[in-house]
C-alpha atoms as a PDB file:
ATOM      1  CA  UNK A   1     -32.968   3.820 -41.532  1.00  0.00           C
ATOM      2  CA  UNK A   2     -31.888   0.179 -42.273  1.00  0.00           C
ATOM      3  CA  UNK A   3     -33.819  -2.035 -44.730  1.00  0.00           C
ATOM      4  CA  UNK A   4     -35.843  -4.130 -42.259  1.00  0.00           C
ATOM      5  CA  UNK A   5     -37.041  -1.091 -40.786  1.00  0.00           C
ATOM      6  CA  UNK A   6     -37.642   0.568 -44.002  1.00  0.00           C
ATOM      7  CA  UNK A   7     -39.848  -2.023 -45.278  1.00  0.00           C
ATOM      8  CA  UNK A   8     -41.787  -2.232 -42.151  1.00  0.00           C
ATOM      9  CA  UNK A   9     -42.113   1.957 -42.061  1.00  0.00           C
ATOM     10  CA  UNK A  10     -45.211   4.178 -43.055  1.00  0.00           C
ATOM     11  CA  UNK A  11     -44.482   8.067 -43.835  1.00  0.00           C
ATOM     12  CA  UNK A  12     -47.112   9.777 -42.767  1.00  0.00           C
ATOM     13  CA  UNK A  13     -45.922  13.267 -42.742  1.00  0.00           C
ATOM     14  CA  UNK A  14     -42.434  14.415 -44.749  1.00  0.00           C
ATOM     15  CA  UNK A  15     -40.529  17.981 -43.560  1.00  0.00           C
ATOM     16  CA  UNK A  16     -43.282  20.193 -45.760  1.00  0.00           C
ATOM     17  CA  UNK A  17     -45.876  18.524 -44.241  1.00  0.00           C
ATOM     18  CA  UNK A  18     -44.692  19.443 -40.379  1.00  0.00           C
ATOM     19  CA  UNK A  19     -44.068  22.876 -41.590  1.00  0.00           C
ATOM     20  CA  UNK A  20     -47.853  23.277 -43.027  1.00  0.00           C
ATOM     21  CA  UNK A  21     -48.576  21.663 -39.657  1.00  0.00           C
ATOM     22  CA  UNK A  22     -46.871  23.766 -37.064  1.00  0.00           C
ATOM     23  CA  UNK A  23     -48.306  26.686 -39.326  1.00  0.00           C
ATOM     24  CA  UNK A  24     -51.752  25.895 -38.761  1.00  0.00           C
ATOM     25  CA  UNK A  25     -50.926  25.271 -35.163  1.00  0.00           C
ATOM     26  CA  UNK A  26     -49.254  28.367 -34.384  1.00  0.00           C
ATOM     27  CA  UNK A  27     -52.598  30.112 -35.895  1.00  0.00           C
ATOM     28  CA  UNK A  28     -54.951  27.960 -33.806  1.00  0.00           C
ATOM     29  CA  UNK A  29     -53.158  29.399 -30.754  1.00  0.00           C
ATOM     30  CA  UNK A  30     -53.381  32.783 -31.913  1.00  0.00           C
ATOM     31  CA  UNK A  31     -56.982  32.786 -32.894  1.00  0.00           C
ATOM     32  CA  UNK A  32     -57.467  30.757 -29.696  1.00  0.00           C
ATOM     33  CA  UNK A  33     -56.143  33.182 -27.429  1.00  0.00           C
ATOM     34  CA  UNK A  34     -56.854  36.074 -29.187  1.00  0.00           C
ATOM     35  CA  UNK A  35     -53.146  37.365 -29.925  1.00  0.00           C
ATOM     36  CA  UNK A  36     -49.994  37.020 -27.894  1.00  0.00           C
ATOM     37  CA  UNK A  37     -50.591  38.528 -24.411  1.00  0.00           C
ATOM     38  CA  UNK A  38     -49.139  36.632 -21.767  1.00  0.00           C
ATOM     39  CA  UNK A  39     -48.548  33.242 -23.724  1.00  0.00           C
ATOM     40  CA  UNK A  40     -45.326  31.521 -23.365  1.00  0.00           C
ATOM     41  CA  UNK A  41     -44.056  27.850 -24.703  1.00  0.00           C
ATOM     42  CA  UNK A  42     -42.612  24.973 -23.077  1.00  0.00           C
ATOM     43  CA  UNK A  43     -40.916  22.500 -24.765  1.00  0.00           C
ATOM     44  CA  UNK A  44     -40.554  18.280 -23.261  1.00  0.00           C
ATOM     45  CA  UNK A  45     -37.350  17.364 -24.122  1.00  0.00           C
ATOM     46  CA  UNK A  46     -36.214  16.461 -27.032  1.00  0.00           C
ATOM     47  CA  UNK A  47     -38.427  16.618 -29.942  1.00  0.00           C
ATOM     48  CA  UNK A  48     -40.804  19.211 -27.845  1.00  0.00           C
ATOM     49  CA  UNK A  49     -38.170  21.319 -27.483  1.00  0.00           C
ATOM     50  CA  UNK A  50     -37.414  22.093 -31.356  1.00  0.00           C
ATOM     51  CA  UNK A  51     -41.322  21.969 -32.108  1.00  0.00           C
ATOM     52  CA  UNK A  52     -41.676  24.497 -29.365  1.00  0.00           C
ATOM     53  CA  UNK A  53     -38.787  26.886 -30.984  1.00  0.00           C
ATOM     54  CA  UNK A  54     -40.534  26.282 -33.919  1.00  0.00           C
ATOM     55  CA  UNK A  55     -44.048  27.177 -33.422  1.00  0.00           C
ATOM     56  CA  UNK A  56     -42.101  30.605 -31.503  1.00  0.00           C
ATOM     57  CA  UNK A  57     -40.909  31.390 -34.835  1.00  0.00           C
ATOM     58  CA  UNK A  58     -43.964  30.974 -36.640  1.00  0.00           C
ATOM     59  CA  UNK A  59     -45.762  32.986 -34.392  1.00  0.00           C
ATOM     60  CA  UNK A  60     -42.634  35.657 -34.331  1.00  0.00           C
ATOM     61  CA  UNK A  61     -43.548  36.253 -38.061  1.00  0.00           C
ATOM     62  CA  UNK A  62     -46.867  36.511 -38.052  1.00  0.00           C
ATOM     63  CA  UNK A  63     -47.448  38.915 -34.921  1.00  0.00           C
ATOM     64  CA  UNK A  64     -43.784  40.186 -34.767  1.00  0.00           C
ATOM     65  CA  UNK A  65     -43.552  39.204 -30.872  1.00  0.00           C
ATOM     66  CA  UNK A  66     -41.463  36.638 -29.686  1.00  0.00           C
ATOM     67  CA  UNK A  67     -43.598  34.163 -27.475  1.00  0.00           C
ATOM     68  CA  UNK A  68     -40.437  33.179 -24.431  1.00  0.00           C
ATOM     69  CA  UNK A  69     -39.840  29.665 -24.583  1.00  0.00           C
ATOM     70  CA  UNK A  70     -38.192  27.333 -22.010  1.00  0.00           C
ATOM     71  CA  UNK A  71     -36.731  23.793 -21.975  1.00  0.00           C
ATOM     72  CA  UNK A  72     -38.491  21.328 -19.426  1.00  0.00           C
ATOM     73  CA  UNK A  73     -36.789  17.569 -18.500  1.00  0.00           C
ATOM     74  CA  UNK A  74     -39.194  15.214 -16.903  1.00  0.00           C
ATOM     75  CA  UNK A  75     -36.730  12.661 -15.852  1.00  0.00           C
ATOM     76  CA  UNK A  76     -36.953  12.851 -12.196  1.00  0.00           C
ATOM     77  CA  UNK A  77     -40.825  12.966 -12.240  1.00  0.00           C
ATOM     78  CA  UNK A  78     -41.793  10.477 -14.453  1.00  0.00           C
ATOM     79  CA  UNK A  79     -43.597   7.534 -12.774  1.00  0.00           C
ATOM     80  CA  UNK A  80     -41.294   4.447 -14.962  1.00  0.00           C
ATOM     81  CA  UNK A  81     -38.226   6.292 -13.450  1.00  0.00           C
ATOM     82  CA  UNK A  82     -36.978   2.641 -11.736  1.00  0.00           C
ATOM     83  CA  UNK A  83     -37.961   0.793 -14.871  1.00  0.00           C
ATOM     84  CA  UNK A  84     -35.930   2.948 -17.406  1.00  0.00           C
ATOM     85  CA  UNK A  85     -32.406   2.514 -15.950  1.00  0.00           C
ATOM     86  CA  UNK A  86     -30.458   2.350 -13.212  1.00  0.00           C
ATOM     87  CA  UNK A  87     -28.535   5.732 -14.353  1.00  0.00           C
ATOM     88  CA  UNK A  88     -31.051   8.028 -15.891  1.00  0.00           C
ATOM     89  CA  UNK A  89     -29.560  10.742 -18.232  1.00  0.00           C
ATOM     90  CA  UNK A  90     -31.078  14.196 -16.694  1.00  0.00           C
ATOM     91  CA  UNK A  91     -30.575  17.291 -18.895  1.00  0.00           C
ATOM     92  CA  UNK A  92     -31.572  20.342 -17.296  1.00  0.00           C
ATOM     93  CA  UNK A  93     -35.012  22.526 -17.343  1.00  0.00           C
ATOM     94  CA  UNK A  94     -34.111  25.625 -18.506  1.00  0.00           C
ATOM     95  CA  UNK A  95     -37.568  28.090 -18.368  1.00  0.00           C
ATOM     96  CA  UNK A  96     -36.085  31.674 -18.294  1.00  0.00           C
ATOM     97  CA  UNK A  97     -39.054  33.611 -17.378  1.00  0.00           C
ATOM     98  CA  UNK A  98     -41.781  32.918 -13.962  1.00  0.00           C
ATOM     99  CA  UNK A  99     -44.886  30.427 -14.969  1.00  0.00           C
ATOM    100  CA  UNK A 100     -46.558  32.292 -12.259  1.00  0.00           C
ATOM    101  CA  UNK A 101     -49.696  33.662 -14.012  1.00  0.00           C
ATOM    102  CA  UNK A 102     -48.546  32.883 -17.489  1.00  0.00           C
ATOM    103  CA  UNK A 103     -50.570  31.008 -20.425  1.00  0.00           C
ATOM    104  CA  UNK A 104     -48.283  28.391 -20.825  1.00  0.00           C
ATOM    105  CA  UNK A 105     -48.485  25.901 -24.172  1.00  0.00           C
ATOM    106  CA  UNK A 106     -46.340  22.419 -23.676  1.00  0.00           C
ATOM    107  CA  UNK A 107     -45.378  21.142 -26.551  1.00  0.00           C
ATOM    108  CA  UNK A 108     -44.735  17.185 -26.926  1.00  0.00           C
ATOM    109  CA  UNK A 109     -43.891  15.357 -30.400  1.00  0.00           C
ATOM    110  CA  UNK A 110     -46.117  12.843 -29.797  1.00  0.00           C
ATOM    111  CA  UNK A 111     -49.404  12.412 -27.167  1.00  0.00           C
ATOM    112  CA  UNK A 112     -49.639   8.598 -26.527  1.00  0.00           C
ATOM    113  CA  UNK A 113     -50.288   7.458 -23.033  1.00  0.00           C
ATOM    114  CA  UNK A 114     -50.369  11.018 -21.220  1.00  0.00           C
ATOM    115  CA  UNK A 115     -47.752   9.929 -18.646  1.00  0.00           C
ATOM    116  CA  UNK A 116     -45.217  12.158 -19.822  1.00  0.00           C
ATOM    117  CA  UNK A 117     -48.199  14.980 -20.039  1.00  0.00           C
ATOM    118  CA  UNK A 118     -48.617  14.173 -16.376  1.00  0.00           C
ATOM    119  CA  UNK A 119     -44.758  14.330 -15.303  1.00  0.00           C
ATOM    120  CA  UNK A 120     -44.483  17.812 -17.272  1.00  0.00           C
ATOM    121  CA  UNK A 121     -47.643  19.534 -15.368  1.00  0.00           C
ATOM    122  CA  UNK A 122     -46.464  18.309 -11.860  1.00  0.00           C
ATOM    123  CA  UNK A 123     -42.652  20.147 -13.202  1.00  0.00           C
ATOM    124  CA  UNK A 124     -44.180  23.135 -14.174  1.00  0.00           C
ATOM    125  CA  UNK A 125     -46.371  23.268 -10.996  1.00  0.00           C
ATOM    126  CA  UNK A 126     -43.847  22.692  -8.568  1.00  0.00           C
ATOM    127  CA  UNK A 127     -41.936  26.143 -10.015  1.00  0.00           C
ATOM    128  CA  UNK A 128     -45.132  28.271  -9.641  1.00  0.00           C
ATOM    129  CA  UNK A 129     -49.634  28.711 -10.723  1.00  0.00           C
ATOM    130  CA  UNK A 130     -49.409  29.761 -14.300  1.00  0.00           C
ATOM    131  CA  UNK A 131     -52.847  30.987 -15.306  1.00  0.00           C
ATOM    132  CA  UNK A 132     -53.360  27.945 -17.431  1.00  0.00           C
ATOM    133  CA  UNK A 133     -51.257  25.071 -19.042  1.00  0.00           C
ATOM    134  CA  UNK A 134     -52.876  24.207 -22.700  1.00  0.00           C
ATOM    135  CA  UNK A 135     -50.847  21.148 -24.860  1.00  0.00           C
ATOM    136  CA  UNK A 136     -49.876  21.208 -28.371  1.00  0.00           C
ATOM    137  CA  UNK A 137     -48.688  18.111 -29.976  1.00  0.00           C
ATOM    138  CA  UNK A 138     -47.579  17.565 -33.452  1.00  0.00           C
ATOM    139  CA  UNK A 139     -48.864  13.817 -33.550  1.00  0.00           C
ATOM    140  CA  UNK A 140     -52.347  12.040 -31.125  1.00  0.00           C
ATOM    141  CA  UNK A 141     -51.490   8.756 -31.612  1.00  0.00           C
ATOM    142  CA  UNK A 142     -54.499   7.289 -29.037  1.00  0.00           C
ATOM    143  CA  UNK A 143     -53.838   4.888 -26.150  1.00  0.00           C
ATOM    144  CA  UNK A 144     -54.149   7.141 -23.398  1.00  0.00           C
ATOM    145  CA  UNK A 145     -53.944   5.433 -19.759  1.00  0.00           C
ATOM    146  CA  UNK A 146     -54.551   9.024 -18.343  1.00  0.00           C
ATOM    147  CA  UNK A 147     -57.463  11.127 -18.955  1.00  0.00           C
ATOM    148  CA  UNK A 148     -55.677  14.037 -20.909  1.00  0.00           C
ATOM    149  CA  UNK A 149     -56.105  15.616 -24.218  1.00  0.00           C
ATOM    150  CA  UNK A 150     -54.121  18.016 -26.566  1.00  0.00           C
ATOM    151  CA  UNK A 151     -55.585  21.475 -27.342  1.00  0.00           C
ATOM    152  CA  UNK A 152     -53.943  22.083 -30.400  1.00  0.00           C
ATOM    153  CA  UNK A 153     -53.001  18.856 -32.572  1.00  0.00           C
ATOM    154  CA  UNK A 154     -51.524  18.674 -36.029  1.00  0.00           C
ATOM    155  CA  UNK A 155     -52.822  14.685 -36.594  1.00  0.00           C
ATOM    156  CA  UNK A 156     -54.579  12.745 -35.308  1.00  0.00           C
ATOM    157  CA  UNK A 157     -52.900   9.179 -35.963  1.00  0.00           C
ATOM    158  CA  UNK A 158     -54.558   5.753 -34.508  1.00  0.00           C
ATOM    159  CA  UNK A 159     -52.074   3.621 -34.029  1.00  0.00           C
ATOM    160  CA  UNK A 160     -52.049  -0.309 -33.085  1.00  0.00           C
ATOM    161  CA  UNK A 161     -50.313  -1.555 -29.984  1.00  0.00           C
ATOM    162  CA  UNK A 162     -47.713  -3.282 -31.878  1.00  0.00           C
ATOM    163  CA  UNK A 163     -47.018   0.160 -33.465  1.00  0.00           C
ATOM    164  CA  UNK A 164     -44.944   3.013 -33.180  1.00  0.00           C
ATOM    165  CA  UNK A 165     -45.037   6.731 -34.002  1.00  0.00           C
ATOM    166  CA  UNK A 166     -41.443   7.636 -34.497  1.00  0.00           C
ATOM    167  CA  UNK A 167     -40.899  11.915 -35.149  1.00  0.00           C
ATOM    168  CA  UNK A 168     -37.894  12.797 -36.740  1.00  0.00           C
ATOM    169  CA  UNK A 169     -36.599  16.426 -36.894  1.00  0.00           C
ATOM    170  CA  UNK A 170     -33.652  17.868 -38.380  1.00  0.00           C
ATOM    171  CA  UNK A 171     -32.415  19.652 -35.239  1.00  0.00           C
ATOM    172  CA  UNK A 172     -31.433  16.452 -33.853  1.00  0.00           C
ATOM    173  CA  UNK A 173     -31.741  13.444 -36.634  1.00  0.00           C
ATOM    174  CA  UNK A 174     -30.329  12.819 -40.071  1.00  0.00           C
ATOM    175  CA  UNK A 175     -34.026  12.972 -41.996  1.00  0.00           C
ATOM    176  CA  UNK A 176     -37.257  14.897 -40.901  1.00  0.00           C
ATOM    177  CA  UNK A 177     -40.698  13.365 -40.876  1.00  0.00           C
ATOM    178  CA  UNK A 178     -43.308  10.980 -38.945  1.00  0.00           C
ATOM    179  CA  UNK A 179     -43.449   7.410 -39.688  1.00  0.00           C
ATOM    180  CA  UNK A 180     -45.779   4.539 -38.311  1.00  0.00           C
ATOM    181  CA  UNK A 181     -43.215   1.404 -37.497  1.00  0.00           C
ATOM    182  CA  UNK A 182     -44.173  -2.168 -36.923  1.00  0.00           C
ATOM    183  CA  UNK A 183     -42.442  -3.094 -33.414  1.00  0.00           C
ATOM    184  CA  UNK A 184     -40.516  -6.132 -33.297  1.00  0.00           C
ATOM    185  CA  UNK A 185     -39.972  -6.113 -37.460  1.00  0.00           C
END
């Protein structure tokens, strides 16, 4: 992180923190539904993807059954599609199993506007009826321009417009946590 950044940066949650977090999480779903039957995850690329794994794994050692997980990209129906670039980067959706009757849990990083919520239910519902589609995020940072809301949440954050919620995991970044950053610092 460079220095203007760092002096303009909150940590709200460090690596042990998200652990405890996706812990507590991974129970809520279980006590929620009651066990394991029929559940399976879906991870929003990126950050999604790794909580998703990650909540499988809790889960895995508490009730030694491995929930299936799959990988979903929401490029091509997000609704800012013109406004991001002229050459969007599309990875692919990888969900190895039918949604067709499933539980299925999405799992986001962060829940701000519910756009991306949006763009991930019309995916999923265009490649078959699970029974239900539940959302766990790691971080409800407010500001929602769409009427959704997460199911399972590990914090609750209100944020200012002139704020961001950046989540940083080591799958993919050099230091794990959440931090609250003044835009434009």
């Amino acid at each position: 992180m460079n220095k203007a950044a760092a002096k303009s940066s909150t940590l709200v949650l460090d690596e042990e923190r998200i652990q405890r977090t996706l812990s507590r999480i991974a129970h809520e779903i279980l006590e929620y539904h009651k066990g394991t039957d029929n559940l399976a995850f879906i991870g929003i690329r990126t950050r999604g993807v790794f909580l998703s794994d990650r909540l499988a794994e809790e889960i895995e050692d508490l009730e030694k059954v491995r929930i299936p997980t799959g990988v979903l990209d929401i490029t091509l129906y997000r609704d800012d599609l013109s406004l991001l670039s002229d050459f969007p980067v599309m990875k692919k959706t990888e969900i190895p199993y039918d949604v067709t009757g499933k539980k299925i849990i999405l799992v986001d990083d962060v829940l701000y506007t519910g756009r991306t919520v949006r763009a991930a239910i019309d995916e999923i519902l265009d490649l078959g009826r699970p029974l239900a589609i539940q959302l766990a995020v790691l971080i409800d940072r407010g500001h929602r321009e769409l009427p959704f809301r997460a199911d399972f949440i590990g914090k609750n954050l209100p944020t200012s417009l002139n704020e961001q919620v950046e989540v940083r995991l080591k799958e993919c970044d050099p230091e794990e946590g959440v931090w609250i950053v003044k835009k434009g610092v």
